[in-house]
N, C-alpha and C. Protein backbone atom coordinates (compact mmCIF):
# COMPACT_ATOMS: atom_id res chain seq x y z
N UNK A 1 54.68 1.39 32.38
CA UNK A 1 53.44 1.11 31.66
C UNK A 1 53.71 0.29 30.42
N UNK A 2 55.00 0.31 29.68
CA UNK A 2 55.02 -0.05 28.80
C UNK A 2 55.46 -1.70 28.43
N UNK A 3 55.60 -1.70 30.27
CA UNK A 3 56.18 -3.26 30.64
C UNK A 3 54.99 -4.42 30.69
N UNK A 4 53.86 -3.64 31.40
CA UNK A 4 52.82 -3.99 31.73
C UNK A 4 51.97 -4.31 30.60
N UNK A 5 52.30 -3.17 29.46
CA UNK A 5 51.36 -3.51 27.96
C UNK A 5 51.94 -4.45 27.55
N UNK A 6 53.54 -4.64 27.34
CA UNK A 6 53.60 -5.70 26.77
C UNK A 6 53.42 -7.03 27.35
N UNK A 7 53.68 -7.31 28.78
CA UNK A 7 53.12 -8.49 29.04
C UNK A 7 51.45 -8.78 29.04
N UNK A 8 50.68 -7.97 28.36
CA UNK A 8 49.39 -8.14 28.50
C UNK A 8 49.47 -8.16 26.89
N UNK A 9 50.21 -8.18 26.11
CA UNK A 9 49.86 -7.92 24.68
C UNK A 9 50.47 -9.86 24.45
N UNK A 10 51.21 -10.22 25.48
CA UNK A 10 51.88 -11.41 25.04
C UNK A 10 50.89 -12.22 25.53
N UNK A 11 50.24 -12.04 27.04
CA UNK A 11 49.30 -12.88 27.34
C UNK A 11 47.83 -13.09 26.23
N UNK A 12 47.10 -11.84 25.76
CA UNK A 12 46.53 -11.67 24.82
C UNK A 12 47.01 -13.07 23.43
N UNK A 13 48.00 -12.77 22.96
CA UNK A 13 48.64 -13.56 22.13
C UNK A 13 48.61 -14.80 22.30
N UNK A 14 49.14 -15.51 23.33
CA UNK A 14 49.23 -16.40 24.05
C UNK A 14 47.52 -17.23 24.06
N UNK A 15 46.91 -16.21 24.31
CA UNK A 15 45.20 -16.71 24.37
C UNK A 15 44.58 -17.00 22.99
N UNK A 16 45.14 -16.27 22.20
CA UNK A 16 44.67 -16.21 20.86
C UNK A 16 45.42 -17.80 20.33
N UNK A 17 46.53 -18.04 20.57
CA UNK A 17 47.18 -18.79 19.87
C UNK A 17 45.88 -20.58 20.83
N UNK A 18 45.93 -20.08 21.75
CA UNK A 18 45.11 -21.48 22.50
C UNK A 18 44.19 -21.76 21.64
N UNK A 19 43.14 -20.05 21.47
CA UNK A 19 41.75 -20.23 20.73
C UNK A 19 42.01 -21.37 19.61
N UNK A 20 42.92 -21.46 18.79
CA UNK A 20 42.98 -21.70 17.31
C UNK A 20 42.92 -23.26 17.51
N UNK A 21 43.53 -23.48 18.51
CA UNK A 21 43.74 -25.02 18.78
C UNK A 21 42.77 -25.48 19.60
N UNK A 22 41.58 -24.71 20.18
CA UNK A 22 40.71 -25.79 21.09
C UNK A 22 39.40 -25.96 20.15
N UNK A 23 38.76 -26.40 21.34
CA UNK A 23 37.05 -26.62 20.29
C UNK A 23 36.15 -25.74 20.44
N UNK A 24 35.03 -26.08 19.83
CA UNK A 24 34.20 -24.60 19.87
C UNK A 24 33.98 -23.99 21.15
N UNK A 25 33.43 -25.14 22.17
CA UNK A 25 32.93 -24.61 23.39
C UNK A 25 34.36 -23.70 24.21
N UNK A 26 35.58 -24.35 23.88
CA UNK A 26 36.52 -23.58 24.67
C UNK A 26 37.09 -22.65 23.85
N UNK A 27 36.75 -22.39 23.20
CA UNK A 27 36.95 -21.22 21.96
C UNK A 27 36.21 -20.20 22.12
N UNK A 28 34.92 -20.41 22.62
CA UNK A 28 34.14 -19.23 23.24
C UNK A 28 34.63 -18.48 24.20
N UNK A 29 34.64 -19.42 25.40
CA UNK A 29 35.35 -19.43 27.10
C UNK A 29 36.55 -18.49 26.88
N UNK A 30 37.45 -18.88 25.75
CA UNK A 30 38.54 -17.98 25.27
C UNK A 30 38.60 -16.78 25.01
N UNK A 31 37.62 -16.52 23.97
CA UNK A 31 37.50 -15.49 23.35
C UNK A 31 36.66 -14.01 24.05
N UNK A 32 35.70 -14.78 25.06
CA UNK A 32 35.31 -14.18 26.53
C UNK A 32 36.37 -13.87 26.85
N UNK A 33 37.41 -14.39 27.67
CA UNK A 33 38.82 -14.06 28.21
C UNK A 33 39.50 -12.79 27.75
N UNK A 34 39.42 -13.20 26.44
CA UNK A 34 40.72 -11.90 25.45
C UNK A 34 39.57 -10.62 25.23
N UNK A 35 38.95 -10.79 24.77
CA UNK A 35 37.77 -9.53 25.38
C UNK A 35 37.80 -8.89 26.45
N UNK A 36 37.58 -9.43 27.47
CA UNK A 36 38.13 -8.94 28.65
C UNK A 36 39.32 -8.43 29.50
N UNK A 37 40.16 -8.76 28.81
CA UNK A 37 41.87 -8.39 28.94
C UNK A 37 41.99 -7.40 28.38
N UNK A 38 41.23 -7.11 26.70
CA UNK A 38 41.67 -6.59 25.54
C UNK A 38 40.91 -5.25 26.54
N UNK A 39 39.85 -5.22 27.36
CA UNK A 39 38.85 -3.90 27.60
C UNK A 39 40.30 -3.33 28.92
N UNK A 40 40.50 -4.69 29.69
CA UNK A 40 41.27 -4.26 30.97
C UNK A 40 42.26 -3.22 30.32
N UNK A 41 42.63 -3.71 29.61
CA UNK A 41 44.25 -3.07 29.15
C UNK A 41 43.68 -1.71 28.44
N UNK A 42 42.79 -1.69 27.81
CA UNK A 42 41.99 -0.10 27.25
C UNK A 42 42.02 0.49 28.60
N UNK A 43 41.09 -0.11 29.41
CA UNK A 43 40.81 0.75 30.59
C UNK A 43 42.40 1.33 31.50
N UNK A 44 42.91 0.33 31.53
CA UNK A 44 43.92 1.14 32.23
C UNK A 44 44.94 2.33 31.50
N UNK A 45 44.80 1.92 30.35
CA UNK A 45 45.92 3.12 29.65
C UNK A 45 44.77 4.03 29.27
N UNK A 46 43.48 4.62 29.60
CA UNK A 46 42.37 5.63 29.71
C UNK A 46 43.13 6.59 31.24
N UNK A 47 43.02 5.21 31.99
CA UNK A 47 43.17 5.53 33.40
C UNK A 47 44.70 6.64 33.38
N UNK A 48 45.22 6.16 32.81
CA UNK A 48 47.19 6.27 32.67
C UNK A 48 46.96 7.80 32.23
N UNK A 49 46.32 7.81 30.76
CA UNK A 49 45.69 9.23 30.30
C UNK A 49 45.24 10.19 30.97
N UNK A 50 44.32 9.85 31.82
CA UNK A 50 43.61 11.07 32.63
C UNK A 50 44.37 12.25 33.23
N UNK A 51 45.27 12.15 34.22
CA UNK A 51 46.04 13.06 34.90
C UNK A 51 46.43 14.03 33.31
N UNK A 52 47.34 13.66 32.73
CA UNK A 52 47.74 14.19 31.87
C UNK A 52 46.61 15.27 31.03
N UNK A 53 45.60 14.46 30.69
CA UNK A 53 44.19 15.42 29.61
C UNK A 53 43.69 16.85 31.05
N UNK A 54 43.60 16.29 32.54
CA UNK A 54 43.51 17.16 33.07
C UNK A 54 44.73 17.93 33.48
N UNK A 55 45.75 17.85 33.18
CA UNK A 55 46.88 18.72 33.82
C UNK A 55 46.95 19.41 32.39
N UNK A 56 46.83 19.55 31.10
CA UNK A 56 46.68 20.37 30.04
C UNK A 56 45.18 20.56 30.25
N UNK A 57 44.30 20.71 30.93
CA UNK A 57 43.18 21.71 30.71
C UNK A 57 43.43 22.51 31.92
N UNK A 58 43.97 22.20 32.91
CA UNK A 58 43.81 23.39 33.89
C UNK A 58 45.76 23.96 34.00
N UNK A 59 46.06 23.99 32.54
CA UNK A 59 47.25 24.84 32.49
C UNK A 59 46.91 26.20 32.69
N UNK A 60 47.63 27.09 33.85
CA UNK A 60 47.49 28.67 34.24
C UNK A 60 47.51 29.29 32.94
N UNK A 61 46.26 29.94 32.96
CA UNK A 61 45.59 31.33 31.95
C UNK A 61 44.79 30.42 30.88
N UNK A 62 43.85 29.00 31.20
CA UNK A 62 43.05 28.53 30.37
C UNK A 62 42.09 29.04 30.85
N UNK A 63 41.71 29.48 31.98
CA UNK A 63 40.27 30.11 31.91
C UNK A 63 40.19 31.71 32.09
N UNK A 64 41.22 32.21 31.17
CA UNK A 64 41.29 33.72 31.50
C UNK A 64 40.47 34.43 30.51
């Protein structure tokens, strides 16, 4: 997972560094992009989380 964040933290970067250098209209188009990466990459380390938040709530004698 932590291979995966960082190549999504470099691509991120990578996008940001384009933004600075294009023009407005592709600066938008961009910034759409990294938004959308920036949610992907939330969503999957939510996803990564889950098992774990449910394997500490249904630890034996939580609902005793």
């Amino acid at each position: 997972m932590q291979k995966k964040r960082a190549n999504f933290k470099r691509l991120i970067e990578k996008a940001e560094a384009q933004v600075s250098r294009a023009n407005e209209r592709t600066k938008s188009s961009f910034s759409t992009k990294i938004r959308r990466t920036a949610r992907k990459v939330e969503q999957a380390e939510e996803k990564n989380q889950r098992p774990f938040l449910w394997r500490n709530r249904l630890k034996p004698g939580m609902y005793m």
